[in-house]
PDB file of N, CA and C in Angstrom:
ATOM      1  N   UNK A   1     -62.036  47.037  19.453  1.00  0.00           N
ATOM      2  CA  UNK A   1     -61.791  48.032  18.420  1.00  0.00           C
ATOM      3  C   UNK A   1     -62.172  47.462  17.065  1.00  0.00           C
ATOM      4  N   UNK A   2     -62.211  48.423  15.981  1.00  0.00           N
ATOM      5  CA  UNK A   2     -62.967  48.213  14.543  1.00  0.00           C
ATOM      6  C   UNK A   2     -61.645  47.357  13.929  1.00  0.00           C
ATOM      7  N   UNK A   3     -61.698  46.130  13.524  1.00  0.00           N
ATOM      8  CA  UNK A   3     -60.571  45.542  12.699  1.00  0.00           C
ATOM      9  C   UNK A   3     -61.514  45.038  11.765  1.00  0.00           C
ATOM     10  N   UNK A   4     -60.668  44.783  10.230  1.00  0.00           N
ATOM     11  CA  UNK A   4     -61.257  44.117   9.094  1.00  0.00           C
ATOM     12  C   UNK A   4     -59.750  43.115   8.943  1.00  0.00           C
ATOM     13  N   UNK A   5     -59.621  41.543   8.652  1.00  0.00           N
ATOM     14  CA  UNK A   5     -58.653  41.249   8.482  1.00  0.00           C
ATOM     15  C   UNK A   5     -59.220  40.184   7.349  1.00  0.00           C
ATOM     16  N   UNK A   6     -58.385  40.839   6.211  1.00  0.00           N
ATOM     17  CA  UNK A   6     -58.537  40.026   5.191  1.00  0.00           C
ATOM     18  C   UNK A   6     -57.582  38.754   5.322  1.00  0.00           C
ATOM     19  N   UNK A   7     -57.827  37.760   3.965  1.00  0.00           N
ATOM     20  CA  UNK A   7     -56.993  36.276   4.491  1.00  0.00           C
ATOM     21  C   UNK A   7     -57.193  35.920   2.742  1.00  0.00           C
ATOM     22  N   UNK A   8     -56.379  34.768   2.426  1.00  0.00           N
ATOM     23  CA  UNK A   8     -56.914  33.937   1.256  1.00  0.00           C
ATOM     24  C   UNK A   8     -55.787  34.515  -0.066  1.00  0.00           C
ATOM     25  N   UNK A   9     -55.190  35.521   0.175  1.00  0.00           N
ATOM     26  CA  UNK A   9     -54.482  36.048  -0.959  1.00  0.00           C
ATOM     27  C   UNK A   9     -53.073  34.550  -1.172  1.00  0.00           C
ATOM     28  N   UNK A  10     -52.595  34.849  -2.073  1.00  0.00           N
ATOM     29  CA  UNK A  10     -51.291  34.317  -2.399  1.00  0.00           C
ATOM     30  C   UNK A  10     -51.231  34.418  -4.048  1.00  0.00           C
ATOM     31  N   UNK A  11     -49.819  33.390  -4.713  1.00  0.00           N
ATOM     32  CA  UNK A  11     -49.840  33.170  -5.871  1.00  0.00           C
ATOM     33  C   UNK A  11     -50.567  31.919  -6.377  1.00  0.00           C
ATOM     34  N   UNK A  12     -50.733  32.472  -7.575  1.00  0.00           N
ATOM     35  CA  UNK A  12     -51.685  31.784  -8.370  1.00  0.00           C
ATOM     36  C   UNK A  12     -51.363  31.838 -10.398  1.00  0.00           C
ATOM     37  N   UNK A  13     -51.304  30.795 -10.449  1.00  0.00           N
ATOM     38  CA  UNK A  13     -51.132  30.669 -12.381  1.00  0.00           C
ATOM     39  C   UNK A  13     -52.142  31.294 -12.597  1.00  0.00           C
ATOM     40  N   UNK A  14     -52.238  32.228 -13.795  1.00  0.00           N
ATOM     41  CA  UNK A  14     -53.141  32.320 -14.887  1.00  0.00           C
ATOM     42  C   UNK A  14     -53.940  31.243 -15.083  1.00  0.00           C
ATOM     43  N   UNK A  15     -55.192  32.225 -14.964  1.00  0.00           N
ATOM     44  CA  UNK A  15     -56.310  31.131 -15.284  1.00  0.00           C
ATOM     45  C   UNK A  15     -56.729  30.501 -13.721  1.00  0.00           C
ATOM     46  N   UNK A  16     -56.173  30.586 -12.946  1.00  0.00           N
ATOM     47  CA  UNK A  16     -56.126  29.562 -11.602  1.00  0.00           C
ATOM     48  C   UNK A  16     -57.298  30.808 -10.837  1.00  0.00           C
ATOM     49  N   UNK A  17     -57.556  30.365  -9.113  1.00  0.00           N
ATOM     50  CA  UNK A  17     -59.100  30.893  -8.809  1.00  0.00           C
ATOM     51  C   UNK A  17     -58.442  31.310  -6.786  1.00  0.00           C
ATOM     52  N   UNK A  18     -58.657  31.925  -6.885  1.00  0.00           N
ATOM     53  CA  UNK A  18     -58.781  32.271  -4.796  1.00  0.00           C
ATOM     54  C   UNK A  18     -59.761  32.992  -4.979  1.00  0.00           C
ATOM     55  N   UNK A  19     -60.096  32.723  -3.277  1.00  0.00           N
ATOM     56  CA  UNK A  19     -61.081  33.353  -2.641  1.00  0.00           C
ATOM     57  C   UNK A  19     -60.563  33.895  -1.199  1.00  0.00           C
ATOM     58  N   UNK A  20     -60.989  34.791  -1.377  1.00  0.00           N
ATOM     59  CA  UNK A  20     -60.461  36.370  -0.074  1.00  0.00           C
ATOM     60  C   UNK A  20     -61.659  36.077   0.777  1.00  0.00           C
ATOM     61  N   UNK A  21     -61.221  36.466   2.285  1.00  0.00           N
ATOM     62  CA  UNK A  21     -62.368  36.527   3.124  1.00  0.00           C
ATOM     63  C   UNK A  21     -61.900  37.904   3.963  1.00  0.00           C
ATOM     64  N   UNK A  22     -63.062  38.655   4.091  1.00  0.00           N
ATOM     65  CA  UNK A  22     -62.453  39.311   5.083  1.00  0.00           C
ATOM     66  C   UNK A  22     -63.492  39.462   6.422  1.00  0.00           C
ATOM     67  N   UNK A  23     -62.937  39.302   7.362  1.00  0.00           N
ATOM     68  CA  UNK A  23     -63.251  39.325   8.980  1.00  0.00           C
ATOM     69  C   UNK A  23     -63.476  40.559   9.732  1.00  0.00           C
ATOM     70  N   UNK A  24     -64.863  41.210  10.071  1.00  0.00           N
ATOM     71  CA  UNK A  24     -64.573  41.675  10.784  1.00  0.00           C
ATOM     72  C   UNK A  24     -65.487  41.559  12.077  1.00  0.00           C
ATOM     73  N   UNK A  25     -64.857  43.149  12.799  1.00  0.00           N
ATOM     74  CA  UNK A  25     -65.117  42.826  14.007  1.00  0.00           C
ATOM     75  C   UNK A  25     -65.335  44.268  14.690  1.00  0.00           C
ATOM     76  N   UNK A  26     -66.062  44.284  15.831  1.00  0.00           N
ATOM     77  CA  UNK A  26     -65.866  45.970  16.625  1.00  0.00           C
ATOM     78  C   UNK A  26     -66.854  46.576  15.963  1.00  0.00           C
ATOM     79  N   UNK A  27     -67.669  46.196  15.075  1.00  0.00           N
ATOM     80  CA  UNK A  27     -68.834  47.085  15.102  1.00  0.00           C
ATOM     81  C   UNK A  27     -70.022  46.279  14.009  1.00  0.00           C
ATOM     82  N   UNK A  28     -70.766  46.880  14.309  1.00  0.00           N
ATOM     83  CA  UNK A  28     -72.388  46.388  13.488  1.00  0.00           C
ATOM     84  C   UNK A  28     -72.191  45.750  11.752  1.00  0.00           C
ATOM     85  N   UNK A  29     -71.576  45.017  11.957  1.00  0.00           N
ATOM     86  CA  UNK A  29     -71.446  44.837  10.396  1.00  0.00           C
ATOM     87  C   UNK A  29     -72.417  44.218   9.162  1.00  0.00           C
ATOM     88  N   UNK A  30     -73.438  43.878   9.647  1.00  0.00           N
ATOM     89  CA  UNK A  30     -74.406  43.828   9.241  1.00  0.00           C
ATOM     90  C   UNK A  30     -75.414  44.977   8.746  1.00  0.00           C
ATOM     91  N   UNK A  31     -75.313  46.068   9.010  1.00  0.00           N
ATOM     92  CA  UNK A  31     -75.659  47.243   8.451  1.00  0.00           C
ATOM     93  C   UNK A  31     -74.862  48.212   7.373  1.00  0.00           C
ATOM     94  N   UNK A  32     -73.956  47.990   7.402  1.00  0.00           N
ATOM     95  CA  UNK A  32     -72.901  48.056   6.328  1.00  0.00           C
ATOM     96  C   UNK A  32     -72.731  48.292   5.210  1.00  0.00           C
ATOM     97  N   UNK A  33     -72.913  48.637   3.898  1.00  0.00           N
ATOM     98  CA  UNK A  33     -72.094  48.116   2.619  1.00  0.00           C
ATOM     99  C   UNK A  33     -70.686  48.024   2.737  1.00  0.00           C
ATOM    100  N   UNK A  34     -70.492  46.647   2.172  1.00  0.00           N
ATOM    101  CA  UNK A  34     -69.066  46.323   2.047  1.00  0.00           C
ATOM    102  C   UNK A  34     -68.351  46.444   0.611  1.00  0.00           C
ATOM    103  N   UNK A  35     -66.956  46.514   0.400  1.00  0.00           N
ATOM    104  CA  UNK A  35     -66.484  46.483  -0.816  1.00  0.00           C
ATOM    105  C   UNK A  35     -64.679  46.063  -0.904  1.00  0.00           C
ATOM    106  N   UNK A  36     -64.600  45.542  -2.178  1.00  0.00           N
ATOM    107  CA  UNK A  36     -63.520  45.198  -2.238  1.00  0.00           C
ATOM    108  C   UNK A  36     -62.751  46.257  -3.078  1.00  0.00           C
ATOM    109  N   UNK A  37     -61.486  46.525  -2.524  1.00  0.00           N
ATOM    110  CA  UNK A  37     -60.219  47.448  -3.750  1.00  0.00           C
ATOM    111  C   UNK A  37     -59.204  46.699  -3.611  1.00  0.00           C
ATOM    112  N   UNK A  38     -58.340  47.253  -4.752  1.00  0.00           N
ATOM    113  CA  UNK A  38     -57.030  46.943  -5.159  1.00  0.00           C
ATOM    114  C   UNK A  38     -56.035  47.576  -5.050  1.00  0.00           C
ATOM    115  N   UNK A  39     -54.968  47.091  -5.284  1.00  0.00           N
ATOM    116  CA  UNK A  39     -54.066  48.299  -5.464  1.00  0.00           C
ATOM    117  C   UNK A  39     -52.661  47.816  -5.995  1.00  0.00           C
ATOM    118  N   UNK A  40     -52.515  48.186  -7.311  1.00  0.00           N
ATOM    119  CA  UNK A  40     -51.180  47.338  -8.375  1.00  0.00           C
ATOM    120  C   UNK A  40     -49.637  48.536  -7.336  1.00  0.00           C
ATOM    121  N   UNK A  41     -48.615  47.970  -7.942  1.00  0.00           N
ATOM    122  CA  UNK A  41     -47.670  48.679  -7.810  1.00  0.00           C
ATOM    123  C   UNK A  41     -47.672  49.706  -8.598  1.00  0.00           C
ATOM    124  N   UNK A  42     -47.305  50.777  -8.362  1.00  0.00           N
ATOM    125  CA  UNK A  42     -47.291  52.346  -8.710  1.00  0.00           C
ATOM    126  C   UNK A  42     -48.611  52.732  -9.256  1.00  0.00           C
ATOM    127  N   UNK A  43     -49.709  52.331  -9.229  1.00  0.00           N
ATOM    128  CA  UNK A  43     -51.114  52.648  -9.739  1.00  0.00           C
ATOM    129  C   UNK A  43     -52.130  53.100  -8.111  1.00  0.00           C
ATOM    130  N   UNK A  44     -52.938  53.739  -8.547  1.00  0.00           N
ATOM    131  CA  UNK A  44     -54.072  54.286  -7.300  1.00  0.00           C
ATOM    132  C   UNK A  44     -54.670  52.983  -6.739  1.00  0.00           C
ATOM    133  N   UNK A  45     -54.961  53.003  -6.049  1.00  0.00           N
ATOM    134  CA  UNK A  45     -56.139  51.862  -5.195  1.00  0.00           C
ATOM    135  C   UNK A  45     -57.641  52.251  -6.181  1.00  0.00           C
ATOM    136  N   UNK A  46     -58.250  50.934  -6.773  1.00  0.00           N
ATOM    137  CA  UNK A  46     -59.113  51.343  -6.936  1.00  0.00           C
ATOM    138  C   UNK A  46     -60.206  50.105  -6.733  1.00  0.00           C
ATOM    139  N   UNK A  47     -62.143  50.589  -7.335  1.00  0.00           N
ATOM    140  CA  UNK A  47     -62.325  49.565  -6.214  1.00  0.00           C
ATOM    141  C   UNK A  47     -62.780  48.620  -7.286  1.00  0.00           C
ATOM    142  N   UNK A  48     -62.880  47.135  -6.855  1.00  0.00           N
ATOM    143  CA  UNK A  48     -63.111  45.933  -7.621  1.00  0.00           C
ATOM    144  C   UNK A  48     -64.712  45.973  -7.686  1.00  0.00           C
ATOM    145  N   UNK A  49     -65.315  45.915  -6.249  1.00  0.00           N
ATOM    146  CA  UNK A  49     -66.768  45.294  -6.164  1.00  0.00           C
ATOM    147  C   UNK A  49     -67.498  45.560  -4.748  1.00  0.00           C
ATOM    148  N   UNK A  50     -68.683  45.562  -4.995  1.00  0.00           N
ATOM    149  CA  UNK A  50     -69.741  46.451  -3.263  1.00  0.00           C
ATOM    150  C   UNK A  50     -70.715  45.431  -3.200  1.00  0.00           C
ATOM    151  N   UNK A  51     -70.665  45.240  -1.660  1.00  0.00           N
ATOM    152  CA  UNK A  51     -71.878  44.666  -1.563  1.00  0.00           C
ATOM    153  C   UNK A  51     -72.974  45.258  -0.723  1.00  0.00           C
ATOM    154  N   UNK A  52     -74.363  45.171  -0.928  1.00  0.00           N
ATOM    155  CA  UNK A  52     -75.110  46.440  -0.164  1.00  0.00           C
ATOM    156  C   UNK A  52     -75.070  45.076   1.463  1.00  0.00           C
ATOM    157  N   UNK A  53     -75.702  45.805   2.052  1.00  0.00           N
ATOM    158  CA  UNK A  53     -75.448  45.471   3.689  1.00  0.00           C
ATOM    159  C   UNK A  53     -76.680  44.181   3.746  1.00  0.00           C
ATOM    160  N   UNK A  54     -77.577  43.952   3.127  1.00  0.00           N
ATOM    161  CA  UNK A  54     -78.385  42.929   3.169  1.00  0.00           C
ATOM    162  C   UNK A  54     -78.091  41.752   2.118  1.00  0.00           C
ATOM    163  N   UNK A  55     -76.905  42.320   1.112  1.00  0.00           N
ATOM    164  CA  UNK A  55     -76.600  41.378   0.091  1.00  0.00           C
ATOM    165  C   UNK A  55     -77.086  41.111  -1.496  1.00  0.00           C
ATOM    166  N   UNK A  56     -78.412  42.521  -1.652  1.00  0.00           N
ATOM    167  CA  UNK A  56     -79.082  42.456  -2.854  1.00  0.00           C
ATOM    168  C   UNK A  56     -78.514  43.399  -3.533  1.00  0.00           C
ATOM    169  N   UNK A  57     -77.882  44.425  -3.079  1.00  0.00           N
ATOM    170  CA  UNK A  57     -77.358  44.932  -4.663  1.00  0.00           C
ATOM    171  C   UNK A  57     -75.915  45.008  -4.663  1.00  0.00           C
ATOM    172  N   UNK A  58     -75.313  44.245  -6.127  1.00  0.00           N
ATOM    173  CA  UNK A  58     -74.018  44.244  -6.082  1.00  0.00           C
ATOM    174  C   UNK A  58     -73.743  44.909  -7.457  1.00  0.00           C
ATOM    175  N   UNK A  59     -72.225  45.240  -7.127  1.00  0.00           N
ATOM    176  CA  UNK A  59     -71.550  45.800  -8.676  1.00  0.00           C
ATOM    177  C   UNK A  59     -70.490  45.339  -8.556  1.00  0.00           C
ATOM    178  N   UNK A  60     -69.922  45.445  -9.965  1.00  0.00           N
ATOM    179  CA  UNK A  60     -68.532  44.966 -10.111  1.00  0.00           C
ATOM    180  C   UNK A  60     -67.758  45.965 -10.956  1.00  0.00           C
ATOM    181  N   UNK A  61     -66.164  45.970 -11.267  1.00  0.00           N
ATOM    182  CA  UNK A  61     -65.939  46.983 -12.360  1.00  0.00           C
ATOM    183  C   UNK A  61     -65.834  46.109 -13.281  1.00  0.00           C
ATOM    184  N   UNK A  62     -65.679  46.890 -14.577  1.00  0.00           N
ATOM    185  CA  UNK A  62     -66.060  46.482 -15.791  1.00  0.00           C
ATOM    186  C   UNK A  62     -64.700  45.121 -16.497  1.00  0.00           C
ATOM    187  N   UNK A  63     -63.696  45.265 -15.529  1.00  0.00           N
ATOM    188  CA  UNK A  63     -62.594  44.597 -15.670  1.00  0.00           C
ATOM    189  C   UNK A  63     -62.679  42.792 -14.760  1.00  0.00           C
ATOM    190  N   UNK A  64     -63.673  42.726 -14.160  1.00  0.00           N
ATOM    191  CA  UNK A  64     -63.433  41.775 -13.089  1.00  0.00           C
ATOM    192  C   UNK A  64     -65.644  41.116 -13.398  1.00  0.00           C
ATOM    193  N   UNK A  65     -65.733  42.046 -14.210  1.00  0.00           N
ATOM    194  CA  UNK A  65     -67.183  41.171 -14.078  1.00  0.00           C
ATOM    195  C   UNK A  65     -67.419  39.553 -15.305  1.00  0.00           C
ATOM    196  N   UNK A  66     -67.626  38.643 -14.411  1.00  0.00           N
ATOM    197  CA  UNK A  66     -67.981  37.745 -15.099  1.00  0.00           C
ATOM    198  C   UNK A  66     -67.020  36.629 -14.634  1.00  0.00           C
ATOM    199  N   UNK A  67     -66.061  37.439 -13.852  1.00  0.00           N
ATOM    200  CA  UNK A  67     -64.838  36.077 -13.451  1.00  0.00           C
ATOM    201  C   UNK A  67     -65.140  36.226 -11.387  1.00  0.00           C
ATOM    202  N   UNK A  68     -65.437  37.366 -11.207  1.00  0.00           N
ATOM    203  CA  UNK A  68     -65.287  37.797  -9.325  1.00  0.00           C
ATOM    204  C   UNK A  68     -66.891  37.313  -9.170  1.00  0.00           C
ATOM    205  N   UNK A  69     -66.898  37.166  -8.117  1.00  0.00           N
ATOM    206  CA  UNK A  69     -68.147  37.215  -7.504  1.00  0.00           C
ATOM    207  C   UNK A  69     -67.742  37.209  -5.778  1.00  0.00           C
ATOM    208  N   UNK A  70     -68.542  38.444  -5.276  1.00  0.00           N
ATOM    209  CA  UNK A  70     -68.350  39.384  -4.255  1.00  0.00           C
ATOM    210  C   UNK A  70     -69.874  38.539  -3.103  1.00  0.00           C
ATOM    211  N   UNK A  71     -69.331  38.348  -1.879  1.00  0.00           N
ATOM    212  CA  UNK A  71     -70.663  37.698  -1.512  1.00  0.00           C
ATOM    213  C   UNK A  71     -70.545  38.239   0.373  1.00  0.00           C
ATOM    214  N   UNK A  72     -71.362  37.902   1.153  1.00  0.00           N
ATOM    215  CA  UNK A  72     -71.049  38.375   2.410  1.00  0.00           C
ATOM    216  C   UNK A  72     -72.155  37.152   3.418  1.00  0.00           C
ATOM    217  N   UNK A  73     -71.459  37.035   3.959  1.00  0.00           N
ATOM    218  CA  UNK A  73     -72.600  36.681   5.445  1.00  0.00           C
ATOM    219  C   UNK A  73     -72.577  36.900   6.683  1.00  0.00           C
ATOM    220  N   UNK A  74     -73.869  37.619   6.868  1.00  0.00           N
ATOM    221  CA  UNK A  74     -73.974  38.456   8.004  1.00  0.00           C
ATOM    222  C   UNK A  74     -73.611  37.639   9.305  1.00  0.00           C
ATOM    223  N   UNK A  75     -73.967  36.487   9.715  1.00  0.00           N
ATOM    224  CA  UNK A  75     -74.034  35.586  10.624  1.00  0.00           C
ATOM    225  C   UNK A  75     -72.908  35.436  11.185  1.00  0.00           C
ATOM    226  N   UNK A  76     -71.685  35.550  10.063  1.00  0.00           N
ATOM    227  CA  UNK A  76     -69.771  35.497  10.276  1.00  0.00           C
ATOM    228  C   UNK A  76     -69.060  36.592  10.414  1.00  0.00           C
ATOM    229  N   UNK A  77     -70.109  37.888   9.782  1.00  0.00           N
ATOM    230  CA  UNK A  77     -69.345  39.559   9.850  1.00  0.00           C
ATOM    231  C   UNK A  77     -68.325  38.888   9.015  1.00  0.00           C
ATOM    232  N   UNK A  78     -68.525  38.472   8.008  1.00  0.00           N
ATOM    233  CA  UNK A  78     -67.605  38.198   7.007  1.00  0.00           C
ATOM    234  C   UNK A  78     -68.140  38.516   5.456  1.00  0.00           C
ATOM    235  N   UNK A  79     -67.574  38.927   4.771  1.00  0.00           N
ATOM    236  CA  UNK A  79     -67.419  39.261   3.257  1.00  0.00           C
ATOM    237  C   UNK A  79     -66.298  38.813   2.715  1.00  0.00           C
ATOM    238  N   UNK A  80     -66.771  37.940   1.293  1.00  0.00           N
ATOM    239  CA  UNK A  80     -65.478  37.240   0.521  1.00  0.00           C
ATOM    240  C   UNK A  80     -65.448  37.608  -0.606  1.00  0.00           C
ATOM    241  N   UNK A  81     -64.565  37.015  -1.364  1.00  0.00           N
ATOM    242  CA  UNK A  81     -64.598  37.389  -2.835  1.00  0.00           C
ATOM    243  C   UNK A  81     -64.041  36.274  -3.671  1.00  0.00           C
ATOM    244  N   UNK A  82     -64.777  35.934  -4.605  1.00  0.00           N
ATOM    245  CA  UNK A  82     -64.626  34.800  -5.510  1.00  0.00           C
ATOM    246  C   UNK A  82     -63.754  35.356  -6.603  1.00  0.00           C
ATOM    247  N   UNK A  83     -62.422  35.212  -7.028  1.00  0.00           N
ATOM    248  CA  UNK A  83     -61.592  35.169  -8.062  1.00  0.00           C
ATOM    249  C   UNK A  83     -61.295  33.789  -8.870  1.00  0.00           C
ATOM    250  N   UNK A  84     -62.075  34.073  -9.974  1.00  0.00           N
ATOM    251  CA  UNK A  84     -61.609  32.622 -11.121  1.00  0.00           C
ATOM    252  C   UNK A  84     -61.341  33.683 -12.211  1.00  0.00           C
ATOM    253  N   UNK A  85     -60.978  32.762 -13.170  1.00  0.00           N
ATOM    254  CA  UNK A  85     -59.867  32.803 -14.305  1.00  0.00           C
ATOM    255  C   UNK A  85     -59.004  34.502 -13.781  1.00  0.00           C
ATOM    256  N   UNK A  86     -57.911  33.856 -13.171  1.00  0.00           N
ATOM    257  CA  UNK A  86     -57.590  35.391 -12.585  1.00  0.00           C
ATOM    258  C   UNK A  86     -56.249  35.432 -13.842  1.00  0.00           C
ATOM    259  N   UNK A  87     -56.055  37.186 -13.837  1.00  0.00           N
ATOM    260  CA  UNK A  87     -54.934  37.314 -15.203  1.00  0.00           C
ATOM    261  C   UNK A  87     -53.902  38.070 -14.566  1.00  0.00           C
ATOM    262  N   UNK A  88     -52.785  38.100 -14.744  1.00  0.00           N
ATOM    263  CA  UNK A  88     -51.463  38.627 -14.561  1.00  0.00           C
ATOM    264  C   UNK A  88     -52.114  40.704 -14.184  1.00  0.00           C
ATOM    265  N   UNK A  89     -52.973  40.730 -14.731  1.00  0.00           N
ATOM    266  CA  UNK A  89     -53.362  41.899 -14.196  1.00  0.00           C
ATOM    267  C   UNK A  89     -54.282  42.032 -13.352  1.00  0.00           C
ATOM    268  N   UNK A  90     -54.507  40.975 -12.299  1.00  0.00           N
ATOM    269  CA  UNK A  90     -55.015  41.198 -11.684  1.00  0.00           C
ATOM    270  C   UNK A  90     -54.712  41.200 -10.122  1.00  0.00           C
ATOM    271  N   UNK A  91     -52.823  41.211 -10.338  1.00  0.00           N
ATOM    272  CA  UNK A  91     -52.132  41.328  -9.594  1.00  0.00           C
ATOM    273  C   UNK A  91     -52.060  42.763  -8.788  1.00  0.00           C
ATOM    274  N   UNK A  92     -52.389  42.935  -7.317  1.00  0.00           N
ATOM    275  CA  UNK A  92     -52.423  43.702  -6.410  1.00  0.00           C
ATOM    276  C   UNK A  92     -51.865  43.093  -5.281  1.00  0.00           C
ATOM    277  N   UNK A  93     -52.350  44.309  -4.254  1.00  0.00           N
ATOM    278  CA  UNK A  93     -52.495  43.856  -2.933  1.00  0.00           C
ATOM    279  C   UNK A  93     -54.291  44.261  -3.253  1.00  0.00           C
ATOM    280  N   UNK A  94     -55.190  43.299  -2.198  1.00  0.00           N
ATOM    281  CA  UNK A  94     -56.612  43.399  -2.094  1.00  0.00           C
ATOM    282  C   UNK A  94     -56.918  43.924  -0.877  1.00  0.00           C
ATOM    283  N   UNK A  95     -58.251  44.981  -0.571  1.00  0.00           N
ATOM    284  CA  UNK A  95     -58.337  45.773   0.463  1.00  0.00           C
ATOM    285  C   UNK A  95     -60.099  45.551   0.951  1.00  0.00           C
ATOM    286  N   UNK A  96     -60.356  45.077   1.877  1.00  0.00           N
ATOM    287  CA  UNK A  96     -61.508  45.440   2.206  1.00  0.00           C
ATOM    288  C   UNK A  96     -62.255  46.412   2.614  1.00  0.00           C
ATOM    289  N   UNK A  97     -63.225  46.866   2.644  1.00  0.00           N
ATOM    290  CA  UNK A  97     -63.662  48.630   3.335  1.00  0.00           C
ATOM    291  C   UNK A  97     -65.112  48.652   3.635  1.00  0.00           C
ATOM    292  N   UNK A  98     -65.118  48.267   4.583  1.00  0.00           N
ATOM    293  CA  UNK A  98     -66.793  48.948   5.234  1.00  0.00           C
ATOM    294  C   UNK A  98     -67.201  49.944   5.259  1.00  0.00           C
ATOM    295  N   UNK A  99     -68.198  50.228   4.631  1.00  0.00           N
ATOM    296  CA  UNK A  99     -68.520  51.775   4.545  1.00  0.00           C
ATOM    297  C   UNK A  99     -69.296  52.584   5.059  1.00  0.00           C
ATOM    298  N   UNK A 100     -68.660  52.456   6.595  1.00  0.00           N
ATOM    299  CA  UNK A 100     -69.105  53.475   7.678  1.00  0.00           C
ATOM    300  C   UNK A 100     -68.508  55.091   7.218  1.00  0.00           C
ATOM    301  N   UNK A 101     -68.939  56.061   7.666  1.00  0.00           N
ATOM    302  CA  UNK A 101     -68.240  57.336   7.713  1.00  0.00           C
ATOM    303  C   UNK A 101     -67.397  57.715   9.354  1.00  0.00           C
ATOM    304  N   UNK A 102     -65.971  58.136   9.009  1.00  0.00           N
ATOM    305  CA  UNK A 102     -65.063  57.280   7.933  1.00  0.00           C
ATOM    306  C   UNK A 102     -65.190  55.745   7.722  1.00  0.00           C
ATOM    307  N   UNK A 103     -64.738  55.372   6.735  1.00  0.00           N
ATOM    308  CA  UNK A 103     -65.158  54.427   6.151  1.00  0.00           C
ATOM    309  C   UNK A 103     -63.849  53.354   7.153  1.00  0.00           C
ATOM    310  N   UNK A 104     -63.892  51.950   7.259  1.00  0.00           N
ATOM    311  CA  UNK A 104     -62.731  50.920   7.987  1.00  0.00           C
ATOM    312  C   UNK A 104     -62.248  50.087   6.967  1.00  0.00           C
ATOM    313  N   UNK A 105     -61.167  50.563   6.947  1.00  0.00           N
ATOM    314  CA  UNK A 105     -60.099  49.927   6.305  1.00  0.00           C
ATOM    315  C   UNK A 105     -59.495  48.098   6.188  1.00  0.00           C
ATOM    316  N   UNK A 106     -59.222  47.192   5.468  1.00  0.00           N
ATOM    317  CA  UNK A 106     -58.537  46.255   6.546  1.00  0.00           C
ATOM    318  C   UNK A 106     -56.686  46.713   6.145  1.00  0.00           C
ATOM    319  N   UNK A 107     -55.775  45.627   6.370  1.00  0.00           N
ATOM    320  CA  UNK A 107     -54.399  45.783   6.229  1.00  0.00           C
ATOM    321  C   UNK A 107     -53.929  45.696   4.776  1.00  0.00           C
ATOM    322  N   UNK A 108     -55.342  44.474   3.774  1.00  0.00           N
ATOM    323  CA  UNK A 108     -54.850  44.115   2.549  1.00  0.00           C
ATOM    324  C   UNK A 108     -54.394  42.593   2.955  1.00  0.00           C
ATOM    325  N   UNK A 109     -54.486  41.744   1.361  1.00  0.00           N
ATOM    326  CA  UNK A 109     -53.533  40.913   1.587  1.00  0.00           C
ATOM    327  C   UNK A 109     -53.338  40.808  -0.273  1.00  0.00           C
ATOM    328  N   UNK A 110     -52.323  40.494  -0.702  1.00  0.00           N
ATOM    329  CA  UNK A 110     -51.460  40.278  -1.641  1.00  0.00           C
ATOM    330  C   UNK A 110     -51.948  39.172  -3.006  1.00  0.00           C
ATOM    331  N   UNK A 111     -52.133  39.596  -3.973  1.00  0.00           N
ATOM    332  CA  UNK A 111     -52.501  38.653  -4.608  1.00  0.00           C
ATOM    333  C   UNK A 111     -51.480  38.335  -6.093  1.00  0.00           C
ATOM    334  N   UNK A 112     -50.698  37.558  -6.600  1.00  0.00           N
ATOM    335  CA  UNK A 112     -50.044  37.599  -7.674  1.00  0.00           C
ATOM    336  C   UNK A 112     -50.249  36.800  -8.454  1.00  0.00           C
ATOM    337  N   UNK A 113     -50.782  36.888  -9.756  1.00  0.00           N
ATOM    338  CA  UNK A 113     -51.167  36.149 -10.782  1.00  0.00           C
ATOM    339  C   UNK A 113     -50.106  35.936 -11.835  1.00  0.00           C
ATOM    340  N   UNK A 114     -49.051  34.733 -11.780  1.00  0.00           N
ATOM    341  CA  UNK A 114     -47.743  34.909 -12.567  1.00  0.00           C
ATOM    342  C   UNK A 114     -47.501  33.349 -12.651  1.00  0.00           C
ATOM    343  N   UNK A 115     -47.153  32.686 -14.136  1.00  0.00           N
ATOM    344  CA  UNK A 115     -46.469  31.937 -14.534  1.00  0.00           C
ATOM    345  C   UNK A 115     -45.223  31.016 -13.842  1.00  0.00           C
TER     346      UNK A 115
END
């Protein structure tokens, strides 16, 4: 079956750096665009960063560019995500999403940026 299982979240000081991986599995993931979202307490899920399915075109939002860097390799059916100088707002849970129609979800994993 289609699973995405993200990994790599925890706490982290201001200013401090993780990197998310997410795993998947159960289908072609190499054809893909992948992407990362968020999701704060009481705020919408929204999304951080995409990667196209061969790895050449990426975006970021306007809040996370210059510190994330979003990367994938096909060989692992894995997609990660580089977080440095991370800020107290950049506290979520993190979501991976392959973007098949419907699109595959993973579970999330937790990220808290706090003193």
């Amino acid at each position: 079956q289609v699973q995405l299982v993200e990994s790599g979240g925890g706490l982290v000081q201001p200013g401090g750096s993780l990197r998310l991986s997410c795993a998947a599995s159960g289908f072609t993931f190499s054809i893909f665009g992948m992407g990362w979202y968020r999701q704060a307490p009481g705020k919408e899920r929204e999304l951080v960063a995409t990667i196209s399915s061969d790895g050449r075109f990426i975006y970021y939002v306007d809040s996370v560019k210059g510190r994330f860097t979003i990367s994938r390799d096909n060989a692992k059916n894995t997609v990660y995500l580089q977080m440095n100088s991370l800020k107290p707002e950049d506290t979520a849970v993190y979501y991976c999403k392959a973007g098949a129609y419907p699109p595959y979800w993973g579970q999330g994993t937790q990220v808290t940026v706090s003193s």
